[in-house]
Protein backbone atom coordinates (compact mmCIF):
# COMPACT_ATOMS: atom_id res chain seq x y z
CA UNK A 1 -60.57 -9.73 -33.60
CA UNK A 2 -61.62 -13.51 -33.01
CA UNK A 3 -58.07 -15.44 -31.62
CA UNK A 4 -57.76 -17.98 -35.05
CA UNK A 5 -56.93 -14.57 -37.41
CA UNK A 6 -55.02 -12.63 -34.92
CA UNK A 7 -52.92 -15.64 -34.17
CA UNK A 8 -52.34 -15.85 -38.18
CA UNK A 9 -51.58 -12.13 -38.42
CA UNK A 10 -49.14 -12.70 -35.72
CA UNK A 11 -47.75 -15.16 -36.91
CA UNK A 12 -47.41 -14.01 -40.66
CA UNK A 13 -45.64 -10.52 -39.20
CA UNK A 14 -43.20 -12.28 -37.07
CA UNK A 15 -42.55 -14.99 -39.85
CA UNK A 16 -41.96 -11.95 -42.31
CA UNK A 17 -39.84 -10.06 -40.10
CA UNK A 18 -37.61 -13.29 -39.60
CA UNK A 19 -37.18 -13.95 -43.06
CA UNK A 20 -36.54 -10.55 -44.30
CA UNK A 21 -33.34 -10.66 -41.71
CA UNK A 22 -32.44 -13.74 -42.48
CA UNK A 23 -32.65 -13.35 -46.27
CA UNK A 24 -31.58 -9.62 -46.28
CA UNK A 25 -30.37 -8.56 -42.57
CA UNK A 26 -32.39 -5.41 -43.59
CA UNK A 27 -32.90 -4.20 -40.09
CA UNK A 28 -28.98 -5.30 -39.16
CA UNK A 29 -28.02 -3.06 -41.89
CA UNK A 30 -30.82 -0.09 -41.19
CA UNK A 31 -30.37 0.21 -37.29
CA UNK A 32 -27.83 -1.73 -36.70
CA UNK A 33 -27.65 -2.96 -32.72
CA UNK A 34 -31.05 -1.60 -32.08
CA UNK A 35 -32.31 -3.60 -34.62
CA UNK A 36 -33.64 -6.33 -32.52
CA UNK A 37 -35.58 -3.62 -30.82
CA UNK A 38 -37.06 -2.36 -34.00
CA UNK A 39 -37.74 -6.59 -34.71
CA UNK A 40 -39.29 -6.17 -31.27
CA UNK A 41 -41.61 -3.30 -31.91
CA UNK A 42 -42.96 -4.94 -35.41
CA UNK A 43 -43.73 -7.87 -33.47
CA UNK A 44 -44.97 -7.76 -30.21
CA UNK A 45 -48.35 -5.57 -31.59
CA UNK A 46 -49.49 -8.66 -33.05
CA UNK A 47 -48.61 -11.24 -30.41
CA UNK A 48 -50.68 -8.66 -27.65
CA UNK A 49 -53.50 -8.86 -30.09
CA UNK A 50 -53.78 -12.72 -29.81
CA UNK A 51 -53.29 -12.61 -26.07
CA UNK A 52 -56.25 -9.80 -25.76
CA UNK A 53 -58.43 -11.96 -28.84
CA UNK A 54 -58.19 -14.80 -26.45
CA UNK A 55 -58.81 -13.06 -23.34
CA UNK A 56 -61.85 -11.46 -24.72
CA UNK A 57 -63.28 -14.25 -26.27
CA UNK A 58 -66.81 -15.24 -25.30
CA UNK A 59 -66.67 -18.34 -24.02
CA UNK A 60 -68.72 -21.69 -25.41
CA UNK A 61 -71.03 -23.94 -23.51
CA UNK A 62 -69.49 -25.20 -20.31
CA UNK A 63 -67.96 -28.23 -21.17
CA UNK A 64 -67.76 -31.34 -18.69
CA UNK A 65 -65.15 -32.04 -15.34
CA UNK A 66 -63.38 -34.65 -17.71
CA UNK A 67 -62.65 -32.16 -20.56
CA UNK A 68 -62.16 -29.15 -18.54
CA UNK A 69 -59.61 -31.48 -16.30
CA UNK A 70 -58.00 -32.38 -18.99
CA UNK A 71 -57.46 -28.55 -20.46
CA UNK A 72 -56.23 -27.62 -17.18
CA UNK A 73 -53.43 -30.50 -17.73
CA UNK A 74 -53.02 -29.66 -21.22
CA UNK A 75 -52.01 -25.92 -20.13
CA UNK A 76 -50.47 -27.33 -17.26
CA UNK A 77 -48.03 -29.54 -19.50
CA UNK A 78 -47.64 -26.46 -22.13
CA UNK A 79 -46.73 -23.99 -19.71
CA UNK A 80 -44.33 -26.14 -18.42
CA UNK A 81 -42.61 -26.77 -22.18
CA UNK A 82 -42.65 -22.87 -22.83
CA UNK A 83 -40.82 -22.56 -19.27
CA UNK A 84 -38.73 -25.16 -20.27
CA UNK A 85 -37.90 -23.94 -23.65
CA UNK A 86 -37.46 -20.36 -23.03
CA UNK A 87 -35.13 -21.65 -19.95
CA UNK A 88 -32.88 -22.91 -22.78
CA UNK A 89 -33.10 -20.14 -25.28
CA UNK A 90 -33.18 -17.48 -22.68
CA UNK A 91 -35.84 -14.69 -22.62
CA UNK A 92 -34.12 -13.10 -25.93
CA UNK A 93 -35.58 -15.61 -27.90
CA UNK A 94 -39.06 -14.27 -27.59
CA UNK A 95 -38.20 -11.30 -30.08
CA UNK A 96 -35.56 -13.48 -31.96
CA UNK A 97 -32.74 -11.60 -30.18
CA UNK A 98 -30.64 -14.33 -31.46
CA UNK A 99 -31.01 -13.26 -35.15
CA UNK A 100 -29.17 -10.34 -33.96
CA UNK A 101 -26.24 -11.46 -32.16
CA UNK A 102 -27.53 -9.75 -29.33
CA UNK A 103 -26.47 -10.51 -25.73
CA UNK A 104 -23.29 -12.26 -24.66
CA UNK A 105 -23.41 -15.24 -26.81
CA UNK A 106 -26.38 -16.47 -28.65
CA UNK A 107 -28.57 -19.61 -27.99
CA UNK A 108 -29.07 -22.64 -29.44
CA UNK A 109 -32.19 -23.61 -30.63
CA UNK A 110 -33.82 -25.76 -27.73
CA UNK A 111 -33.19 -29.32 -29.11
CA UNK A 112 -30.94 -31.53 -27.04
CA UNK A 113 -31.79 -31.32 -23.12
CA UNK A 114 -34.82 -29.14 -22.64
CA UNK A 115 -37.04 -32.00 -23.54
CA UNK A 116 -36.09 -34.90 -24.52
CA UNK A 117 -37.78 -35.88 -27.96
CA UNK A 118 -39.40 -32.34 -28.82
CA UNK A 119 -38.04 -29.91 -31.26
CA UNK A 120 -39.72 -26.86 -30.05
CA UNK A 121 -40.48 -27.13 -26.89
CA UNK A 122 -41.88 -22.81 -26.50
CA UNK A 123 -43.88 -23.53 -30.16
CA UNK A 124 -45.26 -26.87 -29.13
CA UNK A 125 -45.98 -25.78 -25.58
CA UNK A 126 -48.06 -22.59 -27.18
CA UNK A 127 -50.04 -25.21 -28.79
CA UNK A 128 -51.00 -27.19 -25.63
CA UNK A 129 -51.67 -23.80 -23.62
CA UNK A 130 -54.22 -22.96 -26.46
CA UNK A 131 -55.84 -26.35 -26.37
CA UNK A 132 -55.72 -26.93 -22.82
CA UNK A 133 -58.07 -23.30 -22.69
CA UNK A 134 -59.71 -24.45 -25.61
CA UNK A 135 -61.04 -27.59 -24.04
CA UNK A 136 -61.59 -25.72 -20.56
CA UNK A 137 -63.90 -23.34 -21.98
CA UNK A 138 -65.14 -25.75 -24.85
CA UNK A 139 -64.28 -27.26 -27.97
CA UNK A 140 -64.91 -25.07 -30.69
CA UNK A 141 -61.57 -23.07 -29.53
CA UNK A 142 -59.40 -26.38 -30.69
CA UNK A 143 -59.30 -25.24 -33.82
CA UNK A 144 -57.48 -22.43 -32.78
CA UNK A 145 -54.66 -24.89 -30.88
CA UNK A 146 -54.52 -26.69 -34.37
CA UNK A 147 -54.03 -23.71 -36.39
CA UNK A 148 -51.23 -22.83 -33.57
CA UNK A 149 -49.55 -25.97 -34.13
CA UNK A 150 -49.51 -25.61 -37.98
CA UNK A 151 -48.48 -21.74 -37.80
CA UNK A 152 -45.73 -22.31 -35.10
CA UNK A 153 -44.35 -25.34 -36.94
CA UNK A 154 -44.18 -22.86 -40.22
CA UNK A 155 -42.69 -20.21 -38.16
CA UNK A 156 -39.95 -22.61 -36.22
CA UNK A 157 -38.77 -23.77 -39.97
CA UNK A 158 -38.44 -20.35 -41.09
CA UNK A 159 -36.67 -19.11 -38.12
CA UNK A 160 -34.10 -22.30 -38.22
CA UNK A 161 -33.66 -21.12 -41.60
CA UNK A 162 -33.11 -17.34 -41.21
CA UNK A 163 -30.54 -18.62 -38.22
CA UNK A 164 -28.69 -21.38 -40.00
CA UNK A 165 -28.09 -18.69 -43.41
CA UNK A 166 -26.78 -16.12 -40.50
CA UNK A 167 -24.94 -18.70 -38.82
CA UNK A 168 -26.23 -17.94 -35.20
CA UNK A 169 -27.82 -21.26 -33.63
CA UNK A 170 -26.12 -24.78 -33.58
């Protein structure tokens, strides 16, 4: 699978999972504290399958120093916003733990402190990682970073939402 669909199917599963809990707490009320485990299991399949999509994708004509420079700061300054992010979330947050009331208390959506000014520091930071590569390995992959940043903002909205109606992040 080429990495712009498998990101959307991604995406779309993890966005779907989030919402049924927050709408329904349907995996809450089916398996109760495993269910962020079961969350985990829907989810991760797809999330592999974009990280294997992009790993296996043939690469374009080399682009030039500048623009490969410039992915390598682009992934530089997008790994540094997922550290940052996940840093305030804690690891949990990668399968939405929070949604679950999993773990000792849970987080707060990274706003305040991780970065000053950005929202989403882990959503916006997957967007720079994919078009810092994009750029590194040439541009027709940057439509693939903008897709990311439209999909991830989508998902971040619905995830705020499914949190705020189960009153678990601030």
């Amino acid at each position: 699978m080429r990495p712009a669909p498998a990101l959307l199917l991604a995406v779309t599963v993890n966005s779907a999972a989030v919402a049924v809990q927050g709408r329904h707490r349907l995996l809450s009320r089916g398996f109760g504290r495993r269910a962020w485990l079961v969350h985990a299991g829907l989810i991760l399949p797809g999330w592999l399958g974009l990280a294997w999509a992009l790993a296996s994708a043939r690469p374009a004509p080399r682009p030039g120093p500048g623009w490969r420079a410039l992915g390598w700061g682009l992934e530089a300054a997008g790994l540094t916003l997922v550290g940052l992010g996940f840093r305030a979330l804690g690891l949990g947050a990668a399968v939405n733990a929070d949604l679950f009331r999993t773990g000792p208390r849970p987080p707060v959506r990274a706003r305040a402190g991780a970065v000053p000014g950005v929202r989403d520091p882990i959503y916006l930071g997957y967007a720079a990682l994919l078009a810092g590569r994009s750029l590194r390995r040439g541009a027709p992959g940057l439509l693939v970073a903008l897709e990311a940043l439209l999909l991830l903002t989508v998902e971040a909205r619905i995830e705020d939402w499914a949190a705020a109606r189960l009153g678990h992040r601030g």
